[in-house]
Protein backbone atom coordinates (compact mmCIF):
# COMPACT_ATOMS: atom_id res chain seq x y z
CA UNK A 1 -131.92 116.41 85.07
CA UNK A 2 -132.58 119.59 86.59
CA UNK A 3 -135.97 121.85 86.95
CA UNK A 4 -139.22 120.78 85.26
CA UNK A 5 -142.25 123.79 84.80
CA UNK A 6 -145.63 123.62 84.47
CA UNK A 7 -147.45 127.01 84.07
CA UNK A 8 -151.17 127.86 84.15
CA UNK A 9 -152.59 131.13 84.16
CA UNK A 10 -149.81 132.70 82.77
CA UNK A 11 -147.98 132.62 85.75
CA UNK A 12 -144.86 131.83 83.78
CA UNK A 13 -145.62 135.17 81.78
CA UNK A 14 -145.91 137.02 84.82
CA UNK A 15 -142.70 135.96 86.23
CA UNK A 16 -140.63 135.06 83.33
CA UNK A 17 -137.05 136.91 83.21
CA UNK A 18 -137.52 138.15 87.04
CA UNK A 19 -133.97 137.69 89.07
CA UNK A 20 -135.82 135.84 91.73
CA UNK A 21 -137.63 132.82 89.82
CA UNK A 22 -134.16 132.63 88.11
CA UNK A 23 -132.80 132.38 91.39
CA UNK A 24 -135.32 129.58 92.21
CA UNK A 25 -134.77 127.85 89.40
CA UNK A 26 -131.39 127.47 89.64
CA UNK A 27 -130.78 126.35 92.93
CA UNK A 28 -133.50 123.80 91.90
CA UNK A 29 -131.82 122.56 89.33
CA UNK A 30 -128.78 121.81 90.78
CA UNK A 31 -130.01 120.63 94.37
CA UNK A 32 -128.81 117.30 95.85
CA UNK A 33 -130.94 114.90 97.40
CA UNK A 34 -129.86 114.25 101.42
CA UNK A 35 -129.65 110.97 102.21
CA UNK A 36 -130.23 109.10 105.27
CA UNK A 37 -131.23 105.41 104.82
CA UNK A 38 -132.87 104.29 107.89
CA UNK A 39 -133.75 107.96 109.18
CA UNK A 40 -137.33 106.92 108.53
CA UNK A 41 -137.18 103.60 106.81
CA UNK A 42 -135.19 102.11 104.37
CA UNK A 43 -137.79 102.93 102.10
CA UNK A 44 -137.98 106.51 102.35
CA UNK A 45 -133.99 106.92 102.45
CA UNK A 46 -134.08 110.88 101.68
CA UNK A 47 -134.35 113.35 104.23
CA UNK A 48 -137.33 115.16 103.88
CA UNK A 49 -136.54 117.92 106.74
CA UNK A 50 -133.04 118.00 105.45
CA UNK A 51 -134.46 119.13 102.23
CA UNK A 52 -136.72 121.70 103.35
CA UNK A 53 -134.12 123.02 105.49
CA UNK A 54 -132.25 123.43 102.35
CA UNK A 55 -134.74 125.36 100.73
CA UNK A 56 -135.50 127.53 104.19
CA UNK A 57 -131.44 128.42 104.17
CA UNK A 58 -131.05 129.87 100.05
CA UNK A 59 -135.17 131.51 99.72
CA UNK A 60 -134.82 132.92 103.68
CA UNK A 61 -131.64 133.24 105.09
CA UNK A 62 -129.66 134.18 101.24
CA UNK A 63 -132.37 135.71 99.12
CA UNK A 64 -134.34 137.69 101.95
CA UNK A 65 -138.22 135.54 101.42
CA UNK A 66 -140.15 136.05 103.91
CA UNK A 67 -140.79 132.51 106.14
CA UNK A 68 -143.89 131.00 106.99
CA UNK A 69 -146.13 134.32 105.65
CA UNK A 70 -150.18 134.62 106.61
CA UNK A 71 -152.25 133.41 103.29
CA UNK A 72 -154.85 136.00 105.82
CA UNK A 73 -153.49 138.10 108.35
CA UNK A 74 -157.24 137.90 109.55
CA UNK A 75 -157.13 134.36 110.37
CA UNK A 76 -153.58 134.51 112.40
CA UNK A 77 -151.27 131.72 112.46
CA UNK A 78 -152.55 128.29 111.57
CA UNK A 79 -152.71 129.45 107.71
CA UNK A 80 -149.48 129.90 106.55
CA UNK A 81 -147.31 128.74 103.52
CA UNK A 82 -143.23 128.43 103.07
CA UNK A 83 -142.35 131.72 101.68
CA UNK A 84 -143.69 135.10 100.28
CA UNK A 85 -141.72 138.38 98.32
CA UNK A 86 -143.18 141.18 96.78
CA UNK A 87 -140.61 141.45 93.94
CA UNK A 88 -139.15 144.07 91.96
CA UNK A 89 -141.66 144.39 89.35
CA UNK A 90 -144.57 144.52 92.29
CA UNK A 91 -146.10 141.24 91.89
CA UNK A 92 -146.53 139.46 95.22
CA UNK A 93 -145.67 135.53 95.25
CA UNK A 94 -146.40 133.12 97.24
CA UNK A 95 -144.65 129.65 98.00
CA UNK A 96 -145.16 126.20 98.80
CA UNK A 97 -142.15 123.79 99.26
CA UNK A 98 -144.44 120.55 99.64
CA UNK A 99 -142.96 116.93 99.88
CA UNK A 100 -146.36 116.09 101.67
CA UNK A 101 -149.32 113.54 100.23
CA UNK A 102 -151.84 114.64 97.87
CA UNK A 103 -154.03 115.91 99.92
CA UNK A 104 -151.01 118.55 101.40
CA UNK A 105 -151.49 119.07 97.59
CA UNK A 106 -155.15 120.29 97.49
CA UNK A 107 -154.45 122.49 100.71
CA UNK A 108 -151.85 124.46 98.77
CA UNK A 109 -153.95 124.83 95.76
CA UNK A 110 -156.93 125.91 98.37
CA UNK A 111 -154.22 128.96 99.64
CA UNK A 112 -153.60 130.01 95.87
CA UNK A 113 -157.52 130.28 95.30
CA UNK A 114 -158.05 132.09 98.38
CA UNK A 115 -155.00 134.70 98.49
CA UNK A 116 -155.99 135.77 94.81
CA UNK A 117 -159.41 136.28 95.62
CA UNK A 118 -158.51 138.77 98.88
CA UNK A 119 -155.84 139.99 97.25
CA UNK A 120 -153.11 139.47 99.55
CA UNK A 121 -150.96 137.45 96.78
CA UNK A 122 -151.02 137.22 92.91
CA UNK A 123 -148.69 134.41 91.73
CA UNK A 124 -148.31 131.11 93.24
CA UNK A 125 -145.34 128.69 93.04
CA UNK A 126 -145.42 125.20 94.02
CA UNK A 127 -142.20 123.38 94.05
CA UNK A 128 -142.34 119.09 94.39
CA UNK A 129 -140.19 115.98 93.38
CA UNK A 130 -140.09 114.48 90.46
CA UNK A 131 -141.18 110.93 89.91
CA UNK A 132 -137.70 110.33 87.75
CA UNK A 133 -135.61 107.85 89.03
CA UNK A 134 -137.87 107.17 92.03
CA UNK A 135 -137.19 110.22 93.71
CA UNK A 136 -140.50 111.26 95.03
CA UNK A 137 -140.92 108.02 95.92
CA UNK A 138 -137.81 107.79 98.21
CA UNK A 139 -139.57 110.78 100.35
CA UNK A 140 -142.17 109.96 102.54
CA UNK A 141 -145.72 109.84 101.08
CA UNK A 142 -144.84 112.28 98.43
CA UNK A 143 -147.19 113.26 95.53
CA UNK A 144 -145.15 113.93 92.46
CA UNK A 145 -144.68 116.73 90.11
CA UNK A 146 -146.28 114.44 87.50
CA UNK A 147 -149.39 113.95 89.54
CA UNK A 148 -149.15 117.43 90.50
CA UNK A 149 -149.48 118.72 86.74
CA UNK A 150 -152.73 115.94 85.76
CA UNK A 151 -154.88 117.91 88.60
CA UNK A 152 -153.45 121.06 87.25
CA UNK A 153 -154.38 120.22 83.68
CA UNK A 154 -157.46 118.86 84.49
CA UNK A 155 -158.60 121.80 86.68
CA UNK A 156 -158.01 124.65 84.44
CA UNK A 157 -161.37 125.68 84.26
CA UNK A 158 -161.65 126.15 88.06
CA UNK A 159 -158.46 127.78 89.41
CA UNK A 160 -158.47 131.56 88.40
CA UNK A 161 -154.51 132.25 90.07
CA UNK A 162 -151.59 132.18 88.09
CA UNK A 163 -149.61 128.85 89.14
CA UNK A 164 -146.28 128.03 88.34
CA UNK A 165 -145.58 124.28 88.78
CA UNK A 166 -141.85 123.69 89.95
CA UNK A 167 -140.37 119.62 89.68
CA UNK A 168 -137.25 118.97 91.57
CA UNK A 169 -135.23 116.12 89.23
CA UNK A 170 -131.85 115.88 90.77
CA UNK A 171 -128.98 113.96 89.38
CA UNK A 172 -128.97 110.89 91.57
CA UNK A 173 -125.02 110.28 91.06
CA UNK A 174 -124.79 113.27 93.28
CA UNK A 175 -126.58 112.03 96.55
CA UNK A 176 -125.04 113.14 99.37
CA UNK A 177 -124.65 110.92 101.91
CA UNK A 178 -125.43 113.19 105.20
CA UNK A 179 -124.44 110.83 107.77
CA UNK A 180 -121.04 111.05 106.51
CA UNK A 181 -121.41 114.59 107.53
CA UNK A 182 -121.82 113.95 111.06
CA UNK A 183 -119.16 110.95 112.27
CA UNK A 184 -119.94 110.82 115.41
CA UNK A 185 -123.55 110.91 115.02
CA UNK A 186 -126.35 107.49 115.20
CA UNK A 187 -126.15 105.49 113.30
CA UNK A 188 -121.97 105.85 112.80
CA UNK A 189 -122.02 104.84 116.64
CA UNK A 190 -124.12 103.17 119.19
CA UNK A 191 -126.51 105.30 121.66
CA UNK A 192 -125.89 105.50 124.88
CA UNK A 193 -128.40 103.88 127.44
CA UNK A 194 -131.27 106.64 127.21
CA UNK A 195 -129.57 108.73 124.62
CA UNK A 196 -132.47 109.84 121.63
CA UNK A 197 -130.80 109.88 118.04
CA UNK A 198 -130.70 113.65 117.34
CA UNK A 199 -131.90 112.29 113.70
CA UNK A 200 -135.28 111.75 114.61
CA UNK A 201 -135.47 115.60 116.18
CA UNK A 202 -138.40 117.25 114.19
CA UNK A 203 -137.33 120.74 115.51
CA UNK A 204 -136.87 123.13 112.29
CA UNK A 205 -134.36 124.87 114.36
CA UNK A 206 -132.77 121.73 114.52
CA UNK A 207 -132.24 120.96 110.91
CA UNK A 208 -131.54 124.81 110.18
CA UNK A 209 -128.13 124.72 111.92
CA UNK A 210 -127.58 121.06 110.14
CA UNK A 211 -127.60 122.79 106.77
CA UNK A 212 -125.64 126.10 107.81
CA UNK A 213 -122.77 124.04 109.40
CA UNK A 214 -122.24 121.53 106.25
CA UNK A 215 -123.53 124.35 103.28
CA UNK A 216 -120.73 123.66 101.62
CA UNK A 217 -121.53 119.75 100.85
CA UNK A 218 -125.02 120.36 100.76
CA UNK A 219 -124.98 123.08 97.71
């Protein structure tokens, strides 16, 4: 259980023994999957939003990323990724949280290619589920870290950037169960006539103030 790597490029030369991938990596390794059975469907029973809130609340609000960075100031919003530092040692690195399909995949891969080759980014990090114990699978449409690292592998001759590969494998006997978090929330009681479950709210805001209020069961 923990953090799996994948490194191509030398990206995990280039960042090996800096504060902030050991940062990274440890909150990885120890995060807990949010569970809300139902939220979507029973099939997808982790929280996807809850998750990314996570992440947004330890790289943005503890460690000081930067949120939602330009891959091009040029192009403006519309091309963005999760977060961005320039760290100590000068490198500047880019990140994408994705628990999206495989094409979300090939998008992020596309902003690596294209922020090495203006220059407004030198490392790339990627962070995904693993397939272990089903856990990608329990996330809505979710390519795995296993998938993630066969188009890695097999594309070695074509991306250039240095990519570090980052596989979220939590330690399922730790689930949290984040309804229990909220008692007096849907589905622990009936909606009122008209009343919309505040679960199904896809405002990031939203989620944000989820995570700060209950940090101390969710980490």
């Amino acid at each position: 259980m923990g953090v799996q790597k994948y490194s191509i490029n030398l990206s995990d030369h280039l960042l090996n023994s800096t504060k902030e991938l050991a940062e990274i990596e440890n909150f990885v390794s120890q995060i807990r999957a949010p569970m809300c059975p139902g939220y979507v469907s029973e099939k997808y029973p982790v929280n996807q939003k809850i998750l990314n809130a996570m992440f947004r609340h330890k790289m943005h609000g503890e460690w000081g990323w930067e949120k939602d960075p330009l891959v091009d100031p040029t192009l403006g919003k519309g091309v963005e990724g999760d977060f961005s530092k320039k760290l100590d040692s000068g490198l500047n690195v880019f990140v994408e949280v994705e628990f999206g399909n495989v094409a979300s995949i090939f998008r992020d891969l596309f902003k690596f290619i294209y922020m090495k080759v203006i220059g407004t980014y030198d490392v790339g990090i990627l962070i995904v589920p693993c397939g272990k114990d089903n856990f990608s699978k329990e996330i809505e449409g979710i390519y795995s870290f296993e998938g993630v690292k066969k188009v890695l592998d097999e594309s070695k001759g074509s991306i250039s950037v240095p990519v570090l590969l980052l596989g979220i494998e939590p330690d399922r006997s730790q689930d949290i169960d984040c309804y229990a978090l909220e008692p007096n929330w849907y589905p622990n009681r009936d909606l009122e006539v008209g009343e919309k479950s505040p679960w199904k709210s896809q405002s990031k805001d939203f989620w944000d103030d989820f995570v700060a209020r209950h940090e101390d069961k969710l980490f």
